[in-house]
PDB file of N, CA and C in Angstrom:
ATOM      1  N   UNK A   1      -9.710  13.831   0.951  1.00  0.00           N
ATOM      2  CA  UNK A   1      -9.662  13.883  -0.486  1.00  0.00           C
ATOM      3  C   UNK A   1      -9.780  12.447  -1.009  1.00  0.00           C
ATOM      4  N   UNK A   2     -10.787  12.039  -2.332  1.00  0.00           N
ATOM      5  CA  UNK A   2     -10.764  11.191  -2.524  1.00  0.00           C
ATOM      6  C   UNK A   2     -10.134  11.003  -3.942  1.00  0.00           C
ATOM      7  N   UNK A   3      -9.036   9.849  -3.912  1.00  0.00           N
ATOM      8  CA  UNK A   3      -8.535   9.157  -5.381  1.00  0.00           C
ATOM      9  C   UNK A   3      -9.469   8.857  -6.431  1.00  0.00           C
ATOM     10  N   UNK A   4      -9.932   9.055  -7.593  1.00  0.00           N
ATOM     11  CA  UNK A   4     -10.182   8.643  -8.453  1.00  0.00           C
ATOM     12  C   UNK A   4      -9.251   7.391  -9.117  1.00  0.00           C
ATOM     13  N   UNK A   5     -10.031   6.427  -9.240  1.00  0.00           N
ATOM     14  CA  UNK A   5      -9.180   5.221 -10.394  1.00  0.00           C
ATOM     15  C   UNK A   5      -9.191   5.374 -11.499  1.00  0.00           C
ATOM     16  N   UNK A   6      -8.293   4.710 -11.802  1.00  0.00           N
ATOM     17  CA  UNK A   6      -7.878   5.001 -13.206  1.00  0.00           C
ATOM     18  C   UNK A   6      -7.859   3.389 -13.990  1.00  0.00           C
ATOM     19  N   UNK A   7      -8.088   2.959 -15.136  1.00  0.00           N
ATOM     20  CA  UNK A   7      -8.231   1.739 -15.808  1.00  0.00           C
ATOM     21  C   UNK A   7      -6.220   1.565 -15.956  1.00  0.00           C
ATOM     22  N   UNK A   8      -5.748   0.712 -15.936  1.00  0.00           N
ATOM     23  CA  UNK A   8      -4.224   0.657 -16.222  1.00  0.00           C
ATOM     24  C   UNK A   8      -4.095   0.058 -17.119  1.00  0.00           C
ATOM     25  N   UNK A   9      -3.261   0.912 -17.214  1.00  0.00           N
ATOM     26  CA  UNK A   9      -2.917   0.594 -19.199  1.00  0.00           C
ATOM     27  C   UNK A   9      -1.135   1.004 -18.937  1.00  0.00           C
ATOM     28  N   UNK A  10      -0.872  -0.618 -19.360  1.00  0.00           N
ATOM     29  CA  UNK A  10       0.811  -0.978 -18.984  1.00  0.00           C
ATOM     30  C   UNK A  10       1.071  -0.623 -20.803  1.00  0.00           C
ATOM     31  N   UNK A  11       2.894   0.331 -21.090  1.00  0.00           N
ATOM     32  CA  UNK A  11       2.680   0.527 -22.123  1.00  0.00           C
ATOM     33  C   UNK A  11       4.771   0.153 -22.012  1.00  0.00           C
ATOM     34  N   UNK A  12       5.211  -0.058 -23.057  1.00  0.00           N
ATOM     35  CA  UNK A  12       6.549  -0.040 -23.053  1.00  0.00           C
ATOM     36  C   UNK A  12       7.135   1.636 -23.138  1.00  0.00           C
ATOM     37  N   UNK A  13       8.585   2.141 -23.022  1.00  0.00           N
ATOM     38  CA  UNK A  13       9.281   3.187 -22.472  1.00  0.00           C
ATOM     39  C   UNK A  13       9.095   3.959 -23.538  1.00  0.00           C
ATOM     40  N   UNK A  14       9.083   3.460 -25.085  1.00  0.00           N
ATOM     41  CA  UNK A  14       9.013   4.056 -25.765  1.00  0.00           C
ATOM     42  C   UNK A  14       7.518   4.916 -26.228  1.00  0.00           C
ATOM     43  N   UNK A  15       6.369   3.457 -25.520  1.00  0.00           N
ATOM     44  CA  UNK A  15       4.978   4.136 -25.689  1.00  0.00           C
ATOM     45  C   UNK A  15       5.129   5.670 -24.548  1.00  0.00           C
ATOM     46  N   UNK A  16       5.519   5.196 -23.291  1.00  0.00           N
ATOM     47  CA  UNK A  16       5.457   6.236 -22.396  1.00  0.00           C
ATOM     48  C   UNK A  16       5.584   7.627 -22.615  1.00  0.00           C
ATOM     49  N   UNK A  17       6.997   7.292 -23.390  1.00  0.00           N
ATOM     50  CA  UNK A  17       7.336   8.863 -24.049  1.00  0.00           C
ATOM     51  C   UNK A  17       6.842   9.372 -24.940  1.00  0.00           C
ATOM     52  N   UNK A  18       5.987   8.524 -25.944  1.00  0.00           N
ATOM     53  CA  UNK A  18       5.024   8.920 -27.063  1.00  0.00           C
ATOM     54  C   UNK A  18       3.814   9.667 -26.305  1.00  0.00           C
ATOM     55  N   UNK A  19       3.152   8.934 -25.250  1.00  0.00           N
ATOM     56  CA  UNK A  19       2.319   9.741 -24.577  1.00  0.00           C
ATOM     57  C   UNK A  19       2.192  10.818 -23.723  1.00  0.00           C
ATOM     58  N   UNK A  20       3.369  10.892 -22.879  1.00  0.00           N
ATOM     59  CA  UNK A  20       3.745  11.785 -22.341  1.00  0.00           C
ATOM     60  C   UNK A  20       4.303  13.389 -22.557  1.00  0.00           C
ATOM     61  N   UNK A  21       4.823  13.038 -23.482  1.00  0.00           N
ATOM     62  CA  UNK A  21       5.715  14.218 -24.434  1.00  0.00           C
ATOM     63  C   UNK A  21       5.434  14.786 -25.806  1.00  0.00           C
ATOM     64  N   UNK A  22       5.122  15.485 -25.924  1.00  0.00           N
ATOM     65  CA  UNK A  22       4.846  15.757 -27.844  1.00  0.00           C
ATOM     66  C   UNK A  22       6.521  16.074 -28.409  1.00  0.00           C
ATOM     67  N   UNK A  23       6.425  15.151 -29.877  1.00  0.00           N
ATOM     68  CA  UNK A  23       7.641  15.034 -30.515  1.00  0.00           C
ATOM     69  C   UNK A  23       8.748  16.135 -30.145  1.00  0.00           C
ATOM     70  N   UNK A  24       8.509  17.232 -30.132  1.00  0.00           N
ATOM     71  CA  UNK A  24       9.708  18.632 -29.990  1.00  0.00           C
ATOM     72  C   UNK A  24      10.283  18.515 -28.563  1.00  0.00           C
ATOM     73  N   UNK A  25       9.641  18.132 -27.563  1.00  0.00           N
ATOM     74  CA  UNK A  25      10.175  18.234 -26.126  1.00  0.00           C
ATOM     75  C   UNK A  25      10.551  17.411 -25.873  1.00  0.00           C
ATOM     76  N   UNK A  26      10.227  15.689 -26.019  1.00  0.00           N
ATOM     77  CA  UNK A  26      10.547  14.766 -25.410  1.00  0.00           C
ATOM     78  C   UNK A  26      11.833  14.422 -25.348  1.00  0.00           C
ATOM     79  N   UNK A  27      11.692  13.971 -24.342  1.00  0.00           N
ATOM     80  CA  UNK A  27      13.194  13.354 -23.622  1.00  0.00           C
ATOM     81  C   UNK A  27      13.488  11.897 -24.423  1.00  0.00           C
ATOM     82  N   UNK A  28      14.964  11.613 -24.065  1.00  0.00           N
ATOM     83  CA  UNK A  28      15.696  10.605 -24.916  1.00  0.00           C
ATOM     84  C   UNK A  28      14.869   9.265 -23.905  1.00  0.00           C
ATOM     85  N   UNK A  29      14.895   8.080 -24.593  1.00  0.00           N
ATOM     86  CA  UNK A  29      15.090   6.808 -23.992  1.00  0.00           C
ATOM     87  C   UNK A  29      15.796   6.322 -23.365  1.00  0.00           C
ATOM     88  N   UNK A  30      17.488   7.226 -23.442  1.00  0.00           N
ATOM     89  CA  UNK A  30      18.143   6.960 -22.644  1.00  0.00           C
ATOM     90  C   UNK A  30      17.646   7.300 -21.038  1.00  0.00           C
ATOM     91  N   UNK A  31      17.582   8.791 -20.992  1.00  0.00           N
ATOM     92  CA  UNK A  31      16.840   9.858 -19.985  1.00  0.00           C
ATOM     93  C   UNK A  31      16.026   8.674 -19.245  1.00  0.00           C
ATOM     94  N   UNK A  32      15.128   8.424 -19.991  1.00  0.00           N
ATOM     95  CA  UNK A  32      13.996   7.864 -19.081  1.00  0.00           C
ATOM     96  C   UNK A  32      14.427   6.358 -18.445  1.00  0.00           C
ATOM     97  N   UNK A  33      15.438   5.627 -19.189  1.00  0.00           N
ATOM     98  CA  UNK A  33      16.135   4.160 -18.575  1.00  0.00           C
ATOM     99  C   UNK A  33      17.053   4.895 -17.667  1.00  0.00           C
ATOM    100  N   UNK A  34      17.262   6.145 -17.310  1.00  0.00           N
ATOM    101  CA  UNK A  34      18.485   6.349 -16.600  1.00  0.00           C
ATOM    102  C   UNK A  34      17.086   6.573 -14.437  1.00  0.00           C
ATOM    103  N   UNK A  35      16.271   7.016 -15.310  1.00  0.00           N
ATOM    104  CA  UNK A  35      15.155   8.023 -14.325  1.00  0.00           C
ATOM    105  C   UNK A  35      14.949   6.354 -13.477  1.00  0.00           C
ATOM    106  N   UNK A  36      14.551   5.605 -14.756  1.00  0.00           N
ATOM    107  CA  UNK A  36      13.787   4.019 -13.943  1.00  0.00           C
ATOM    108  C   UNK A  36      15.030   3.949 -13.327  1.00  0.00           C
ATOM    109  N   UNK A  37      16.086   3.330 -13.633  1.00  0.00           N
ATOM    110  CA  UNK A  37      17.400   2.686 -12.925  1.00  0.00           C
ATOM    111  C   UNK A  37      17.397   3.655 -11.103  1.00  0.00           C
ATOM    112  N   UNK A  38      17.094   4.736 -11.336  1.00  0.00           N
ATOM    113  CA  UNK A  38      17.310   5.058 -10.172  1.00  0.00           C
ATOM    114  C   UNK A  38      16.246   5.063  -9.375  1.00  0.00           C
ATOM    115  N   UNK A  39      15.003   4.226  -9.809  1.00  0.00           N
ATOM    116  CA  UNK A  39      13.971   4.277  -9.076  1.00  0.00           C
ATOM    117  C   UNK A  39      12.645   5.391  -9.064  1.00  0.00           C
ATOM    118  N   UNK A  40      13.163   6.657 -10.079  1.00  0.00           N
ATOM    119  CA  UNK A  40      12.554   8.061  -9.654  1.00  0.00           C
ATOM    120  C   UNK A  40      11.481   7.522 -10.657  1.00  0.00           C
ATOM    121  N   UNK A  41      11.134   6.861 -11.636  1.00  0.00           N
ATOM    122  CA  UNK A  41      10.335   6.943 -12.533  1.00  0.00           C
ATOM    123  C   UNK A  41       9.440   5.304 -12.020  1.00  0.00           C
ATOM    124  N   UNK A  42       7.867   5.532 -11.503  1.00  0.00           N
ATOM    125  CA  UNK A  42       7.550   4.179 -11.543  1.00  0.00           C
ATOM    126  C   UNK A  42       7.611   2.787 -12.594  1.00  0.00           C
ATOM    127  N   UNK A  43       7.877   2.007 -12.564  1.00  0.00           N
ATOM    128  CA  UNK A  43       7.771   0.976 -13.088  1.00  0.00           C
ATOM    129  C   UNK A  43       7.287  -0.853 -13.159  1.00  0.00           C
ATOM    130  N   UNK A  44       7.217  -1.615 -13.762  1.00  0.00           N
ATOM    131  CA  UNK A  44       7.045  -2.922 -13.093  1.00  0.00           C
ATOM    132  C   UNK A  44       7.401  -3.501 -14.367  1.00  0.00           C
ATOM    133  N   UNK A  45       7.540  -4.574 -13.468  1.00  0.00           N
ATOM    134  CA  UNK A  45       8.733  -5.939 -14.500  1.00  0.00           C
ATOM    135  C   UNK A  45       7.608  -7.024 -14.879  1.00  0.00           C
ATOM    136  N   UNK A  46       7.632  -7.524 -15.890  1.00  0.00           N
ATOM    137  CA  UNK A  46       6.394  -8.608 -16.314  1.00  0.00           C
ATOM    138  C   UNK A  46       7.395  -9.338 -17.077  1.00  0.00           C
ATOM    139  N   UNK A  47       7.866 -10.538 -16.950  1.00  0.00           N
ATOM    140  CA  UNK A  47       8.407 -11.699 -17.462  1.00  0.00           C
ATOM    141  C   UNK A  47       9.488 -11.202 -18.194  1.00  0.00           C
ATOM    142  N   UNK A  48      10.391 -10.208 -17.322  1.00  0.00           N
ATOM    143  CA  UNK A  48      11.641  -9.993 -17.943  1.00  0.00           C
ATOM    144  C   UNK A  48      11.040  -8.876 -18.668  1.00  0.00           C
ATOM    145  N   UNK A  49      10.138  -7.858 -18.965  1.00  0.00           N
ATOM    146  CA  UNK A  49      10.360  -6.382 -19.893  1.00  0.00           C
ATOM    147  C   UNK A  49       9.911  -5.931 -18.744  1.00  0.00           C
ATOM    148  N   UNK A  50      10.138  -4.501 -19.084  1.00  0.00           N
ATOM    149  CA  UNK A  50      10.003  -3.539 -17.789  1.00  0.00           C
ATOM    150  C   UNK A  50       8.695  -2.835 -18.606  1.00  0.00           C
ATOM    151  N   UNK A  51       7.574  -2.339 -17.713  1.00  0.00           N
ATOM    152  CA  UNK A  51       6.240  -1.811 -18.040  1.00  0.00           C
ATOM    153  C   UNK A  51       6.034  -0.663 -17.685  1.00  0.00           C
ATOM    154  N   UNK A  52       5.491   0.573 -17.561  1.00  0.00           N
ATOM    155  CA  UNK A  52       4.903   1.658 -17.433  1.00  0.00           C
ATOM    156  C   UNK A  52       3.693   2.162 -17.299  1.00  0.00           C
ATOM    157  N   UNK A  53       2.609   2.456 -16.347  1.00  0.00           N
ATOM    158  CA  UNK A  53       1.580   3.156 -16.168  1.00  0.00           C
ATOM    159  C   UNK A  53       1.723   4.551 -16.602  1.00  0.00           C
ATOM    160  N   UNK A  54       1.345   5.318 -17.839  1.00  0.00           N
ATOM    161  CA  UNK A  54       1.628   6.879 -17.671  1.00  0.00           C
ATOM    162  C   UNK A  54       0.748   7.629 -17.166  1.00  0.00           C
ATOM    163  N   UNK A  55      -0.300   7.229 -16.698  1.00  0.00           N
ATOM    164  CA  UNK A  55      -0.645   7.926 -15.087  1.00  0.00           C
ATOM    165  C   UNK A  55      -0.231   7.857 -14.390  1.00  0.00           C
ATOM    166  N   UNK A  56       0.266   7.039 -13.577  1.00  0.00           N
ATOM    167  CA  UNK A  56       0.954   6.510 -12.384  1.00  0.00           C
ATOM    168  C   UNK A  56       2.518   7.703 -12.640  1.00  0.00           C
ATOM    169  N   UNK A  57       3.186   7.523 -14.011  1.00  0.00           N
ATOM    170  CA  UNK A  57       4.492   8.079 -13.951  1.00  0.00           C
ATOM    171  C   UNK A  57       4.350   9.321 -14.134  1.00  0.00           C
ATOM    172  N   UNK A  58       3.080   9.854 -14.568  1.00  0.00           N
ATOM    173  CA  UNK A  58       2.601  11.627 -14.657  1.00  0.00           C
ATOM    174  C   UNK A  58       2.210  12.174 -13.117  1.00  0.00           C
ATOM    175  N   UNK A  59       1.901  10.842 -12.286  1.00  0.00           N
ATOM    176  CA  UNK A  59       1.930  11.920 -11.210  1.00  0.00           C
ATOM    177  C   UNK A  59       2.898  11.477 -10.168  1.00  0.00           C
ATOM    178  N   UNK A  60       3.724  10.821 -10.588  1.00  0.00           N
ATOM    179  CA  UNK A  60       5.191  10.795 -10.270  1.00  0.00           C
ATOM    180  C   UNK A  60       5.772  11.908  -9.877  1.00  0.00           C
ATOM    181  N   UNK A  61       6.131  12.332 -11.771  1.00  0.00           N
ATOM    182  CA  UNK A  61       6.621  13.213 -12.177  1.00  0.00           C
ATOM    183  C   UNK A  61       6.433  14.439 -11.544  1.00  0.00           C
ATOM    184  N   UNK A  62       4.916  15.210 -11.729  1.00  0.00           N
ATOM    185  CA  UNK A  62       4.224  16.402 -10.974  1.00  0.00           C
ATOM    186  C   UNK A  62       4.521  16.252  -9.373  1.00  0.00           C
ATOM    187  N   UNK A  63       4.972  15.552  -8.888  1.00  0.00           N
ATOM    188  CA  UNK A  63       5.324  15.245  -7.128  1.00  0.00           C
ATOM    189  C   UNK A  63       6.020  15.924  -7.053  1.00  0.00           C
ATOM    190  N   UNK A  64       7.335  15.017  -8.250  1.00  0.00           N
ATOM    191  CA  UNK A  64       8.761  15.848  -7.619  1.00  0.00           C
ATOM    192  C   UNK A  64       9.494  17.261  -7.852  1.00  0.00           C
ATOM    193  N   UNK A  65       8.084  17.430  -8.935  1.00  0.00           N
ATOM    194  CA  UNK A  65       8.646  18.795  -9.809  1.00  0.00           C
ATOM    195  C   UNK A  65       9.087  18.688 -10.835  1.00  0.00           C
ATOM    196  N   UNK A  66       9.388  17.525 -11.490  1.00  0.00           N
ATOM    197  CA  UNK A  66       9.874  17.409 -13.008  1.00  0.00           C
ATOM    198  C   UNK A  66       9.142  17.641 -14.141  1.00  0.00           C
ATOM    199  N   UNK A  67       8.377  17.846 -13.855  1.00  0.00           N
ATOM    200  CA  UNK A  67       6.808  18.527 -15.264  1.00  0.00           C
ATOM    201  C   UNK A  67       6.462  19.426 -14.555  1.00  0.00           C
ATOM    202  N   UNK A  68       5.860  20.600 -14.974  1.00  0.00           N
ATOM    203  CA  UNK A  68       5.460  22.304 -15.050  1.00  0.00           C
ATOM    204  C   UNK A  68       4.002  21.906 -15.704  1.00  0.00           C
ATOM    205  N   UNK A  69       3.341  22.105 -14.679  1.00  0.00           N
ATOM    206  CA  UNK A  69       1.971  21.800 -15.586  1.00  0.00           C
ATOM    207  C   UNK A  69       1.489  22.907 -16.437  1.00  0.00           C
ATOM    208  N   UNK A  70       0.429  22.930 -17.299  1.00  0.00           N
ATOM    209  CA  UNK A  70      -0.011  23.870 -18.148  1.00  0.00           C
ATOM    210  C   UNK A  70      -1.184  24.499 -17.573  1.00  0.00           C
ATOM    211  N   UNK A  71      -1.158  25.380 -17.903  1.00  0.00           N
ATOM    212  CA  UNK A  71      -2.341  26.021 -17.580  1.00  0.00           C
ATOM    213  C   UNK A  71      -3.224  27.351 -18.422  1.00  0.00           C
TER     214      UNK A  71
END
């Protein structure tokens, strides 16, 4: 099977959840600083702020079972 790339586009926690979630479902900011702290949610550090790929954390997510995809 081959990976497709993806262009990366680093966004802050709050963009993440804007993209990830539509307004009615989304999860708190807390939620998601609690997910990074434990490692479950990818991340990377750039001069002291913490960054987000939401590709990278969408197929995170779909790994472990925490998103139900649509269909």
């Amino acid at each position: 099977m081959t990976e497709t790339k993806h262009e990366i586009k680093l966004t802050s926690a709050r963009g993440l959840l804007e993209q990830l979630w539509d307004e009615c479902g989304r999860p708190s900011l807390s939620w998601l600083r609690q997910q990074q702290k434990v490692n479950a949610i990818p991340h990377v550090k750039v001069a002291g702020k913490v960054f987000f790929d939401p590709v990278v954390v969408r197929k995170a997510l779909d790994a472990c079972g925490q998103v139900e995809g649509i269909e």
